[in-house]
PDB file of N, CA and C in Angstrom:
ATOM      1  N   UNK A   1    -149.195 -25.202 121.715  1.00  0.00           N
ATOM      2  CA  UNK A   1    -148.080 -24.721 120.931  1.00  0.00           C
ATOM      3  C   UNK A   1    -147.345 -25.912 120.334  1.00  0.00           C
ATOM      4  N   UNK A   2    -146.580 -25.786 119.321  1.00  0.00           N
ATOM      5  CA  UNK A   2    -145.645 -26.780 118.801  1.00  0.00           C
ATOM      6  C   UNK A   2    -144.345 -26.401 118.960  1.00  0.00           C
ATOM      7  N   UNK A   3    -143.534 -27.147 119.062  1.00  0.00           N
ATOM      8  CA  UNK A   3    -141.895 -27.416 119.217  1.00  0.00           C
ATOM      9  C   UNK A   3    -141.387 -27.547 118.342  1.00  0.00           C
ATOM     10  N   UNK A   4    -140.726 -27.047 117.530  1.00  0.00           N
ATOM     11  CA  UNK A   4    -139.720 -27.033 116.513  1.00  0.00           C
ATOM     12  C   UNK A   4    -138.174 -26.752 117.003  1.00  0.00           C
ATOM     13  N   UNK A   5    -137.308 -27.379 116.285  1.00  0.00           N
ATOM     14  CA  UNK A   5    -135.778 -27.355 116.579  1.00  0.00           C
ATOM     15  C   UNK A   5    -135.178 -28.173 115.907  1.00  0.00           C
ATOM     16  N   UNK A   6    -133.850 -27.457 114.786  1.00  0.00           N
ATOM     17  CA  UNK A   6    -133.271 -27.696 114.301  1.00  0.00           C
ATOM     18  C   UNK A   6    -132.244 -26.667 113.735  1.00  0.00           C
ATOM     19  N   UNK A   7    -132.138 -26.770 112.556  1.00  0.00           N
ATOM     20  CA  UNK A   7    -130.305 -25.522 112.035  1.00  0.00           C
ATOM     21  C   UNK A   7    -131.182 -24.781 111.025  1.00  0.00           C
ATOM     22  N   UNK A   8    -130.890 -23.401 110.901  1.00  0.00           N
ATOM     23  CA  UNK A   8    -130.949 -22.526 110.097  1.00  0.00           C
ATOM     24  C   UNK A   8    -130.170 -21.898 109.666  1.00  0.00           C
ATOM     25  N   UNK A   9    -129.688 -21.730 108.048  1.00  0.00           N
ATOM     26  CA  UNK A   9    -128.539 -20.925 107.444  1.00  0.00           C
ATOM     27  C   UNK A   9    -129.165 -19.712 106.715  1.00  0.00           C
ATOM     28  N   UNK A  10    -128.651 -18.477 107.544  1.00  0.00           N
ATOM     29  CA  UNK A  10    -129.328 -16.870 106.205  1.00  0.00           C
ATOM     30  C   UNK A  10    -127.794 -16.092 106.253  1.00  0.00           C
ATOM     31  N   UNK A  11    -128.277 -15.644 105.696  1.00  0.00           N
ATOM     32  CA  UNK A  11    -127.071 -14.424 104.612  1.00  0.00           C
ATOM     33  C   UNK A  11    -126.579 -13.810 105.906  1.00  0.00           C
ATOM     34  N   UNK A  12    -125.473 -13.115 106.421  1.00  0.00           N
ATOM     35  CA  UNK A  12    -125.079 -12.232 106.807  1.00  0.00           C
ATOM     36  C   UNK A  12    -124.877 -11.281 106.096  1.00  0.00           C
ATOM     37  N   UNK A  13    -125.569 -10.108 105.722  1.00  0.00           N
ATOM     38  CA  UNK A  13    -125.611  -8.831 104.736  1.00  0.00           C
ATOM     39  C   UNK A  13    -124.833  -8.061 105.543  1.00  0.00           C
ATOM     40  N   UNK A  14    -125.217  -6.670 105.356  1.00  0.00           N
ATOM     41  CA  UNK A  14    -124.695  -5.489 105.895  1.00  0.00           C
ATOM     42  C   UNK A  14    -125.189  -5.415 107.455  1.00  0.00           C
ATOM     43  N   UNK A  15    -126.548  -6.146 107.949  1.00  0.00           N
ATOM     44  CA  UNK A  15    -127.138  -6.106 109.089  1.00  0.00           C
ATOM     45  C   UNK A  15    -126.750  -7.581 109.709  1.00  0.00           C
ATOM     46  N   UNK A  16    -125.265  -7.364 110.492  1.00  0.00           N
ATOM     47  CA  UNK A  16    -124.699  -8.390 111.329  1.00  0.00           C
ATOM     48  C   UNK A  16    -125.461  -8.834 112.350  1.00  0.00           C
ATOM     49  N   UNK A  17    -125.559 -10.207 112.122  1.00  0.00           N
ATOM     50  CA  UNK A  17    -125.595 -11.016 113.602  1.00  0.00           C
ATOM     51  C   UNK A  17    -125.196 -11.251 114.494  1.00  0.00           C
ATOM     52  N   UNK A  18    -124.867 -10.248 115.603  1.00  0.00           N
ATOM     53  CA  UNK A  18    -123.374  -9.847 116.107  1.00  0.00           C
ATOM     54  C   UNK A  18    -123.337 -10.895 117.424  1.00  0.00           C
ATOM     55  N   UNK A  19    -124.763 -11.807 118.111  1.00  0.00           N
ATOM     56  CA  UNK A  19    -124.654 -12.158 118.914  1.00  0.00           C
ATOM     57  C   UNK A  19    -124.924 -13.371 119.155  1.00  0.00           C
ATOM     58  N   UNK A  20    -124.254 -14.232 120.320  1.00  0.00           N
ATOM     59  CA  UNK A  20    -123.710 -15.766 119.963  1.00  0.00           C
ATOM     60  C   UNK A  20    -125.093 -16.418 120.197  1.00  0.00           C
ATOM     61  N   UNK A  21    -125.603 -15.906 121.115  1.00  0.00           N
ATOM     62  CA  UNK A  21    -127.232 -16.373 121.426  1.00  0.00           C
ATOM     63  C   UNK A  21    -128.121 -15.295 121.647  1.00  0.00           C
ATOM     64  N   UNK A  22    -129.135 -15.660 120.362  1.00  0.00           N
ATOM     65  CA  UNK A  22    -130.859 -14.787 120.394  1.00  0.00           C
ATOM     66  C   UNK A  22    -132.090 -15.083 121.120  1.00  0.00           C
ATOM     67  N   UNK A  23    -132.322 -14.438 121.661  1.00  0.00           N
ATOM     68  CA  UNK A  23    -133.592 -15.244 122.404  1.00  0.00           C
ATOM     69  C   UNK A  23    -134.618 -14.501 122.481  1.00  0.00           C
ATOM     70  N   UNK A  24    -135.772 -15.214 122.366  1.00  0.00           N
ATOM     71  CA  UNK A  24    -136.878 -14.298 122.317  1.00  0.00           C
ATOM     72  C   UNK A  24    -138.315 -15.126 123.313  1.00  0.00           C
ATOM     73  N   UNK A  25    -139.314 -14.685 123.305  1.00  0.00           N
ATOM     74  CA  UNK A  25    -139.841 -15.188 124.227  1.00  0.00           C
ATOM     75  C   UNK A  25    -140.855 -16.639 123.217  1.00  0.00           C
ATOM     76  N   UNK A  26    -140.239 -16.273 121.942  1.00  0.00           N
ATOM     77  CA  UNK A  26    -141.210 -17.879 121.442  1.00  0.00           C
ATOM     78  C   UNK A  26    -139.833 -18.561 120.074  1.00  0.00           C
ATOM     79  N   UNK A  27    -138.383 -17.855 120.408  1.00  0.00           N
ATOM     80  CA  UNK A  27    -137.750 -18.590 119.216  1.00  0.00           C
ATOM     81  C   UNK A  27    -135.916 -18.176 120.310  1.00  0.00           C
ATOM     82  N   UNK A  28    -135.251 -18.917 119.710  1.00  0.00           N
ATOM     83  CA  UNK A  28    -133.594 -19.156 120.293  1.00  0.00           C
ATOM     84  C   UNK A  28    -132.837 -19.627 119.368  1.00  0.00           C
ATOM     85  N   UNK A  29    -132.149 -18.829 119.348  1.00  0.00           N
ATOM     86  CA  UNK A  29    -130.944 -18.958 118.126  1.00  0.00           C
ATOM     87  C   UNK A  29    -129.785 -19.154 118.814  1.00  0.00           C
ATOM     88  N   UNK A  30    -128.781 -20.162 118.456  1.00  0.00           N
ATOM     89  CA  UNK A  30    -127.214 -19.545 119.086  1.00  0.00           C
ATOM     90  C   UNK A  30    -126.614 -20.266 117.752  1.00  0.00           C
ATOM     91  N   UNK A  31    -125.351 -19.421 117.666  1.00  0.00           N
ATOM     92  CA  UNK A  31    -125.150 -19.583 116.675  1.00  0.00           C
ATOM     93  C   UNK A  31    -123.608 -20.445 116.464  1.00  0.00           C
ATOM     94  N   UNK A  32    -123.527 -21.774 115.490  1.00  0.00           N
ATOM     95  CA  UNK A  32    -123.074 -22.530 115.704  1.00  0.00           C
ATOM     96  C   UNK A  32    -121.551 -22.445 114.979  1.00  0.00           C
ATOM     97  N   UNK A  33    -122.088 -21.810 113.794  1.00  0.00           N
ATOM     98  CA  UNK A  33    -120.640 -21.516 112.765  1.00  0.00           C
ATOM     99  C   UNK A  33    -120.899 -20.154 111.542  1.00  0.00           C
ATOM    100  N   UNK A  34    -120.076 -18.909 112.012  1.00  0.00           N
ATOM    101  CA  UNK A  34    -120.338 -17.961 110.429  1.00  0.00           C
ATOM    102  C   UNK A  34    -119.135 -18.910 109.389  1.00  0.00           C
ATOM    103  N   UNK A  35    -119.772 -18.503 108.183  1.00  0.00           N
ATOM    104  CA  UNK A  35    -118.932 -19.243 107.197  1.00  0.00           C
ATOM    105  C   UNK A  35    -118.507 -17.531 106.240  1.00  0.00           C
ATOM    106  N   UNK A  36    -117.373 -17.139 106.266  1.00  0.00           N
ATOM    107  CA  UNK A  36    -117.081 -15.305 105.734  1.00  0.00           C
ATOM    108  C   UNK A  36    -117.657 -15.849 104.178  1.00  0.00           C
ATOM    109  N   UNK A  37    -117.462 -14.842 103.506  1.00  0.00           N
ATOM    110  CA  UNK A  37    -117.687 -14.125 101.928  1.00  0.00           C
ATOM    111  C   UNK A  37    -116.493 -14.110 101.197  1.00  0.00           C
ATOM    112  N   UNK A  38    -116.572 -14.481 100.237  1.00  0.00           N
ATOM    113  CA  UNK A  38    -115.149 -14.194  99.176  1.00  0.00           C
ATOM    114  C   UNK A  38    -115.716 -12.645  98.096  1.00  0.00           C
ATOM    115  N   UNK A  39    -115.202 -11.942  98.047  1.00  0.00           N
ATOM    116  CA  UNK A  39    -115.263 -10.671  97.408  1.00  0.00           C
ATOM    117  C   UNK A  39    -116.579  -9.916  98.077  1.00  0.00           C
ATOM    118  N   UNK A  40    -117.257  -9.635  97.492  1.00  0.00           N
ATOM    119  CA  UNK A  40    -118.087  -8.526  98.355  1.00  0.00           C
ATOM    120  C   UNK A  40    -119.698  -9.524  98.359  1.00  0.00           C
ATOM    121  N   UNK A  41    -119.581 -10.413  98.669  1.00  0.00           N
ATOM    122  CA  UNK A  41    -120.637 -11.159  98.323  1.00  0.00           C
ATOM    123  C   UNK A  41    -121.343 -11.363 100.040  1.00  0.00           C
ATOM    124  N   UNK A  42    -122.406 -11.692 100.263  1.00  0.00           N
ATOM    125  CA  UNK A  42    -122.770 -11.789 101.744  1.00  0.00           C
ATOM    126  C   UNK A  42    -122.194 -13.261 102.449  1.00  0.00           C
ATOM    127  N   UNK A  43    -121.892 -13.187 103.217  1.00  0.00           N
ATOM    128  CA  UNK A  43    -121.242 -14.728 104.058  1.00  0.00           C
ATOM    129  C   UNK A  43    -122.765 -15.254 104.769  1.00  0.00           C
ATOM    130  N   UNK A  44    -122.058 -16.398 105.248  1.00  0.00           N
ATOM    131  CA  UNK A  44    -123.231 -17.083 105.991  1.00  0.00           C
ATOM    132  C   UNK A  44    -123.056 -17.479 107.178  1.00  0.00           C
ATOM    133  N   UNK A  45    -124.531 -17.133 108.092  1.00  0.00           N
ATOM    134  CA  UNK A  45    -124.205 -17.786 109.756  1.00  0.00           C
ATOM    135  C   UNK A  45    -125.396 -18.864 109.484  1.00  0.00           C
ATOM    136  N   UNK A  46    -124.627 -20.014 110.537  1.00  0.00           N
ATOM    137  CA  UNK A  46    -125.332 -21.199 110.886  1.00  0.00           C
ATOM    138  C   UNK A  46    -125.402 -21.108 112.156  1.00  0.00           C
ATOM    139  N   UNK A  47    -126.633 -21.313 112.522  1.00  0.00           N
ATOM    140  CA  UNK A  47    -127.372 -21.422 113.666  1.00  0.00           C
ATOM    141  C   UNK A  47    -128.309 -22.605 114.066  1.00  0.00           C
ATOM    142  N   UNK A  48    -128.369 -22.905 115.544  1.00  0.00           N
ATOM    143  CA  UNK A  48    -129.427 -24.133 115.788  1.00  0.00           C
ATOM    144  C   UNK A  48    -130.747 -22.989 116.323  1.00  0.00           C
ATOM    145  N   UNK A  49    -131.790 -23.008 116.157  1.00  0.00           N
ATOM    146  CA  UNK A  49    -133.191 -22.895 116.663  1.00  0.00           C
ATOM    147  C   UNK A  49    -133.744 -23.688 117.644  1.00  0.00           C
ATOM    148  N   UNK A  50    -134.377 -23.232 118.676  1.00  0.00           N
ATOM    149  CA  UNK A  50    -135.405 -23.789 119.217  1.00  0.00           C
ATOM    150  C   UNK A  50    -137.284 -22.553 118.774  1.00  0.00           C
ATOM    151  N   UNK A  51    -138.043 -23.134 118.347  1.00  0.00           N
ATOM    152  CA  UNK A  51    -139.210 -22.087 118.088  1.00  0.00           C
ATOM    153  C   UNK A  51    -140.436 -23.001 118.808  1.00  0.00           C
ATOM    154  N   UNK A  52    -141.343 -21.957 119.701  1.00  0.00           N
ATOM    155  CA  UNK A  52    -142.590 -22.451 119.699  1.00  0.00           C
ATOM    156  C   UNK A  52    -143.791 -21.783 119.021  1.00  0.00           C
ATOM    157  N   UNK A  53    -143.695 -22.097 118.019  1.00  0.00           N
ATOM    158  CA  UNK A  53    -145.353 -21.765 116.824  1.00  0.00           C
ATOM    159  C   UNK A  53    -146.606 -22.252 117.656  1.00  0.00           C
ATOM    160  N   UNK A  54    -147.358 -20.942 117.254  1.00  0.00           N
ATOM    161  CA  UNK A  54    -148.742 -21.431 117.481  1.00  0.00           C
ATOM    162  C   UNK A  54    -149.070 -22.510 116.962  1.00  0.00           C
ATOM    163  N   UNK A  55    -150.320 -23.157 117.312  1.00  0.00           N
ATOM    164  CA  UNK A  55    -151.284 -23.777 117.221  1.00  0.00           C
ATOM    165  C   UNK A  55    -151.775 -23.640 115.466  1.00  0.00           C
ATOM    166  N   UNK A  56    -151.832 -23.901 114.373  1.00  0.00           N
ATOM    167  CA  UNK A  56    -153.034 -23.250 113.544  1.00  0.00           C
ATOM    168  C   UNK A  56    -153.854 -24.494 113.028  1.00  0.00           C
ATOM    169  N   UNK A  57    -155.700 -24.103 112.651  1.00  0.00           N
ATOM    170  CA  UNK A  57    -156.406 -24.427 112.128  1.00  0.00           C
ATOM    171  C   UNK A  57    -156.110 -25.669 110.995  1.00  0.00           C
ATOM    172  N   UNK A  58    -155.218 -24.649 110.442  1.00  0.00           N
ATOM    173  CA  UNK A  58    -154.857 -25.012 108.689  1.00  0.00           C
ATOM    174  C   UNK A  58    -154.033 -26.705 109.183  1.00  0.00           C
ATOM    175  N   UNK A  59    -153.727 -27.152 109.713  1.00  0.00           N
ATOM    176  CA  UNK A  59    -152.591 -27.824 110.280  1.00  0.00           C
ATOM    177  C   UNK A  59    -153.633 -29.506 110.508  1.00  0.00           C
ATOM    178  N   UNK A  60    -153.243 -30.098 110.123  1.00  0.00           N
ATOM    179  CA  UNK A  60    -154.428 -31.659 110.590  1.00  0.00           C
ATOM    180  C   UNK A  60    -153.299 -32.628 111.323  1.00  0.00           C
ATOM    181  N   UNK A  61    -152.322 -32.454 111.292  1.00  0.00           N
ATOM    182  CA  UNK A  61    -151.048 -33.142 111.437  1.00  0.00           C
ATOM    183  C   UNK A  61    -149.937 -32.697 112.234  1.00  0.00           C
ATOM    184  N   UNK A  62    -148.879 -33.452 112.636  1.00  0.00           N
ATOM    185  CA  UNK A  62    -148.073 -32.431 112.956  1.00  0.00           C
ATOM    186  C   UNK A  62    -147.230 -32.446 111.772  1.00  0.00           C
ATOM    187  N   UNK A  63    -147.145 -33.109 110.846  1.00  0.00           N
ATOM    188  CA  UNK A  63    -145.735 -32.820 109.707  1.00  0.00           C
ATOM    189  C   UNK A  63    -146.493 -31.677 109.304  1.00  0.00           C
ATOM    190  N   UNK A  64    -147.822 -30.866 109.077  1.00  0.00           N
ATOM    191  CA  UNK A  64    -147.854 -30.041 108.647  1.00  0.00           C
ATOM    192  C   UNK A  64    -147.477 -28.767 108.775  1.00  0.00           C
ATOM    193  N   UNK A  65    -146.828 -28.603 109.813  1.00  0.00           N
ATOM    194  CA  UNK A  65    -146.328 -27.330 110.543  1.00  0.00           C
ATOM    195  C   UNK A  65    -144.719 -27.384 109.960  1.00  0.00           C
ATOM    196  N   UNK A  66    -144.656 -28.515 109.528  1.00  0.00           N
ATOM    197  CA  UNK A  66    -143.088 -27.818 108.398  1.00  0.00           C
ATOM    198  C   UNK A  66    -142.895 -26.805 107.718  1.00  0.00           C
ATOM    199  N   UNK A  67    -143.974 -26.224 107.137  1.00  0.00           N
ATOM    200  CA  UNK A  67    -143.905 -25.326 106.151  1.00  0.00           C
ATOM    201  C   UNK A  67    -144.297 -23.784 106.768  1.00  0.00           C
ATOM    202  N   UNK A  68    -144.367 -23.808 108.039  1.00  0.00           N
ATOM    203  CA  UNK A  68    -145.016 -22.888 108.725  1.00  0.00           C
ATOM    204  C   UNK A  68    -143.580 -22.275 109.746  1.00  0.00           C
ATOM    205  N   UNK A  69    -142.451 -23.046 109.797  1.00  0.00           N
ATOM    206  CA  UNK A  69    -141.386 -22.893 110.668  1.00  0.00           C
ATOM    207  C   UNK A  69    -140.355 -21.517 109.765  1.00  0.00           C
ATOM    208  N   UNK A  70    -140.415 -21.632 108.556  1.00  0.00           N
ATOM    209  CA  UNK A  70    -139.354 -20.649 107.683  1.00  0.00           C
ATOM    210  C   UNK A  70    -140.305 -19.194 107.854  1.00  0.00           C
ATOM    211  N   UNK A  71    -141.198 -19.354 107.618  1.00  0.00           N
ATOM    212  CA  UNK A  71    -141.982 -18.009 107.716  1.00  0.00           C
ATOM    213  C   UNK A  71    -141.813 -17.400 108.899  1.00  0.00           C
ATOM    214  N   UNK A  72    -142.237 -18.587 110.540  1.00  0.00           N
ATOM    215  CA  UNK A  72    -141.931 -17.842 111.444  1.00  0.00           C
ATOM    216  C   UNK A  72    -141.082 -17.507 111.749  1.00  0.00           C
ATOM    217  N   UNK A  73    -139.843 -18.237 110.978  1.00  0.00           N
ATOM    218  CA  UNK A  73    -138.293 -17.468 111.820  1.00  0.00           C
ATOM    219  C   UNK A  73    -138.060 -16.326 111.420  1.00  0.00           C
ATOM    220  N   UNK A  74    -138.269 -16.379 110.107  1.00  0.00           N
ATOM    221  CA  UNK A  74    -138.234 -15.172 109.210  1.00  0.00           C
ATOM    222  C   UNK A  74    -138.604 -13.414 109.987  1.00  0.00           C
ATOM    223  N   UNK A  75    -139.479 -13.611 110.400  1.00  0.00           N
ATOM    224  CA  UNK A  75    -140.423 -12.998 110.868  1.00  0.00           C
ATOM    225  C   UNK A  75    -139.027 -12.491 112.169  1.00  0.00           C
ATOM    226  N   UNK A  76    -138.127 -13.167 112.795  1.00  0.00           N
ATOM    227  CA  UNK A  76    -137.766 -13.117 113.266  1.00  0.00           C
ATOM    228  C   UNK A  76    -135.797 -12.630 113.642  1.00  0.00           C
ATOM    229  N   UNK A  77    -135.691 -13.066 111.937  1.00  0.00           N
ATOM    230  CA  UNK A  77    -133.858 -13.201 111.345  1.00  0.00           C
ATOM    231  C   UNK A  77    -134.599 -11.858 110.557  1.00  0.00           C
ATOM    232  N   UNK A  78    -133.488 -10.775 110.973  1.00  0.00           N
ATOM    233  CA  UNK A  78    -133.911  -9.799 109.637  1.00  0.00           C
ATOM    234  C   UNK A  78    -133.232 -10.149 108.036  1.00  0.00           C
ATOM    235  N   UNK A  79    -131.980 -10.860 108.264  1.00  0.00           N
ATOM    236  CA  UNK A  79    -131.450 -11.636 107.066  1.00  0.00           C
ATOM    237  C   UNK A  79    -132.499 -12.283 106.453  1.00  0.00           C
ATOM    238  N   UNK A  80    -131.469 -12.798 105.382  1.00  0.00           N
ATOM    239  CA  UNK A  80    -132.583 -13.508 104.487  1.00  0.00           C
ATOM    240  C   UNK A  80    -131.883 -14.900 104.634  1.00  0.00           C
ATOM    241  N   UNK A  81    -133.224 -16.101 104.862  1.00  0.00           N
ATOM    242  CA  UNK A  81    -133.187 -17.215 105.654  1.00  0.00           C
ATOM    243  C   UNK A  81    -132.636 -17.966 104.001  1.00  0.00           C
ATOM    244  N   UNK A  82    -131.936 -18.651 103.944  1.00  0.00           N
ATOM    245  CA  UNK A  82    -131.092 -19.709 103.041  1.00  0.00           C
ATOM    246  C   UNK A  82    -131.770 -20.896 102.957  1.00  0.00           C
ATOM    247  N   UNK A  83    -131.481 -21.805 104.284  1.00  0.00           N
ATOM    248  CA  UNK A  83    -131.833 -22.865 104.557  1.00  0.00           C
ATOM    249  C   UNK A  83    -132.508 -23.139 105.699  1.00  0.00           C
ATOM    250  N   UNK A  84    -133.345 -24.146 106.343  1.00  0.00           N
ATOM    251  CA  UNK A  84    -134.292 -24.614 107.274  1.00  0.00           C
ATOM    252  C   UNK A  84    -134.339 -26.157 107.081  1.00  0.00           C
ATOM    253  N   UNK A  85    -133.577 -27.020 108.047  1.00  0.00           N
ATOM    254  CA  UNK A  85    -133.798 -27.988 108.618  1.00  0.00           C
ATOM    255  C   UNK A  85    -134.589 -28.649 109.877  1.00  0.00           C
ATOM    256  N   UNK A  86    -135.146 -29.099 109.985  1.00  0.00           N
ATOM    257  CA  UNK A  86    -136.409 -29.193 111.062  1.00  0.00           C
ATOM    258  C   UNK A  86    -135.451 -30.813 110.995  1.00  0.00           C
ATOM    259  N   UNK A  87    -135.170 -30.719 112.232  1.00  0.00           N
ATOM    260  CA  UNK A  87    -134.735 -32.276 113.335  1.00  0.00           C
ATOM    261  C   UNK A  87    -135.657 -32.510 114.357  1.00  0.00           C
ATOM    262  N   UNK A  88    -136.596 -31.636 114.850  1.00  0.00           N
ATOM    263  CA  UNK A  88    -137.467 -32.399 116.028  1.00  0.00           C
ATOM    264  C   UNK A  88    -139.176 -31.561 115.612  1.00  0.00           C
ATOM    265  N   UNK A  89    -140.152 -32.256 116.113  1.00  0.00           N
ATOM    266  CA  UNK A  89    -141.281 -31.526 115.777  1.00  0.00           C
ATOM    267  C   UNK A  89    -142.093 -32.194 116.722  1.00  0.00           C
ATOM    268  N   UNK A  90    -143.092 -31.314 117.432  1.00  0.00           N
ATOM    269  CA  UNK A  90    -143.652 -32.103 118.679  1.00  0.00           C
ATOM    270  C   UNK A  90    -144.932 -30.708 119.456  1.00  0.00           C
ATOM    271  N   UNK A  91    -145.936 -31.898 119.496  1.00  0.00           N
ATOM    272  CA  UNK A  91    -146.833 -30.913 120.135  1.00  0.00           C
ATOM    273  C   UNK A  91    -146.245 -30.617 121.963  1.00  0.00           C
ATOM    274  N   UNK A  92    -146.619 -29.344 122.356  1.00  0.00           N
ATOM    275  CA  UNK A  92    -146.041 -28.853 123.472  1.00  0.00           C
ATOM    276  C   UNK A  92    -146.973 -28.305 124.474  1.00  0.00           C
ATOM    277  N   UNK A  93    -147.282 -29.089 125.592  1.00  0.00           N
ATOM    278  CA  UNK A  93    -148.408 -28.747 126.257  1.00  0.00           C
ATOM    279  C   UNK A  93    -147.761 -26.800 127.401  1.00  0.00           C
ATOM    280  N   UNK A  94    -148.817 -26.672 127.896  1.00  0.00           N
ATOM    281  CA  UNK A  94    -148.368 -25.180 128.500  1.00  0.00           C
ATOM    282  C   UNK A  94    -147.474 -25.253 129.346  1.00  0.00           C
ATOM    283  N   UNK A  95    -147.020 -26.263 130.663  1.00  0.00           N
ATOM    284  CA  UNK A  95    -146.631 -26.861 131.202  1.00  0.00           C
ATOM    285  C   UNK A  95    -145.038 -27.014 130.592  1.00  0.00           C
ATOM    286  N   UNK A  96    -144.836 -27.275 129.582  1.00  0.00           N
ATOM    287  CA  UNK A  96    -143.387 -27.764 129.315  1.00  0.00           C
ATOM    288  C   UNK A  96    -142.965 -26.487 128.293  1.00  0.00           C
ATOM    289  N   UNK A  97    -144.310 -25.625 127.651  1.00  0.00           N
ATOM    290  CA  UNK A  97    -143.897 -24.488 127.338  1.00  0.00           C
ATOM    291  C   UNK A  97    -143.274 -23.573 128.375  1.00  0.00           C
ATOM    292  N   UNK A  98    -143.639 -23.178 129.685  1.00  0.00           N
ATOM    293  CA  UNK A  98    -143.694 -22.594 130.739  1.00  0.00           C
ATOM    294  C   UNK A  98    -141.538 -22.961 130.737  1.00  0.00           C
ATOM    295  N   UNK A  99    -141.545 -24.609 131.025  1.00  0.00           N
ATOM    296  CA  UNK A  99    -140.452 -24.916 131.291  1.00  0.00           C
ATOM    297  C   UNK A  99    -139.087 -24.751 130.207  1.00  0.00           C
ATOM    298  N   UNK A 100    -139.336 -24.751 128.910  1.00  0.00           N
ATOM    299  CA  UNK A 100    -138.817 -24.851 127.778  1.00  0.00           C
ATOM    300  C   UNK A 100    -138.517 -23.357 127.746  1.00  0.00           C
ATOM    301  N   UNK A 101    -139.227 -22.246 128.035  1.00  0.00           N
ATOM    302  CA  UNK A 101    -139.003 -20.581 128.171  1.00  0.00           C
ATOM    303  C   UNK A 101    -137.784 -20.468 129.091  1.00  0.00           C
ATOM    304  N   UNK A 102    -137.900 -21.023 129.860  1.00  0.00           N
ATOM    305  CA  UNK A 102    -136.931 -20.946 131.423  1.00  0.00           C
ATOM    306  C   UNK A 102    -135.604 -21.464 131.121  1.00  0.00           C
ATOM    307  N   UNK A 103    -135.536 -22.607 130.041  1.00  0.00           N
ATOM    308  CA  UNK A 103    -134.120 -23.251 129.708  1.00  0.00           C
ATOM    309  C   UNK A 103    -133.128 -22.723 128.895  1.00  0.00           C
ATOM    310  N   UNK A 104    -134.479 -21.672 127.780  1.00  0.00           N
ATOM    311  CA  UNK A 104    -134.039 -21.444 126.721  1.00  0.00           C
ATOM    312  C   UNK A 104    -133.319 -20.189 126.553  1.00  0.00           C
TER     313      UNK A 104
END
């Protein structure tokens, strides 16, 4: 698996993010700052991530799994994702996956 972690900014629409920390069994959200809306426009929450992405084929590298982190969160924020900063990136043996589940 790979390790990803860093900040993600998506829309707060009509479908609120009502809770301070998300967790799931391969991604963790808590959320760091909502920024409100001026007139009827959607506001924004900022959040830090921790995600562990599979493994893929397509991938020769690890910078290549940058482009693979917005899709999976996605998959995950029913909002619509704004921004994606990636601060750490790191292959993750089962062992520290096992441990990294338990912290997170």
């Amino acid at each position: 698996m790979i390790y990803a972690s860093g900040v993600v900014t998506f829309l707060s629409t009509n479908k609120k993010f009502n809770s301070k920390k998300y967790k799931r069994r391969t991604i963790a959200l808590e959320v760091i700052r909502e920024i409100p809306s001026e007139d009827d426009a959607p506001g924004k929450t900022v959040c830090k991530y921790v995600a562990l992405l599979p493994r893929s084929y397509e991938c020769k590298s690890l910078e290549d799994y940058t482009g693979k982190i917005k899709p999976f969160l996605q998959k995950s924020i029913d909002n619509i994702i704004v921004t994606v900063q990636v601060s750490h990136l790191n292959y993750a043996s089962d062992r520290a996956v096992a441990t990294i589940k338990k912290t997170h």
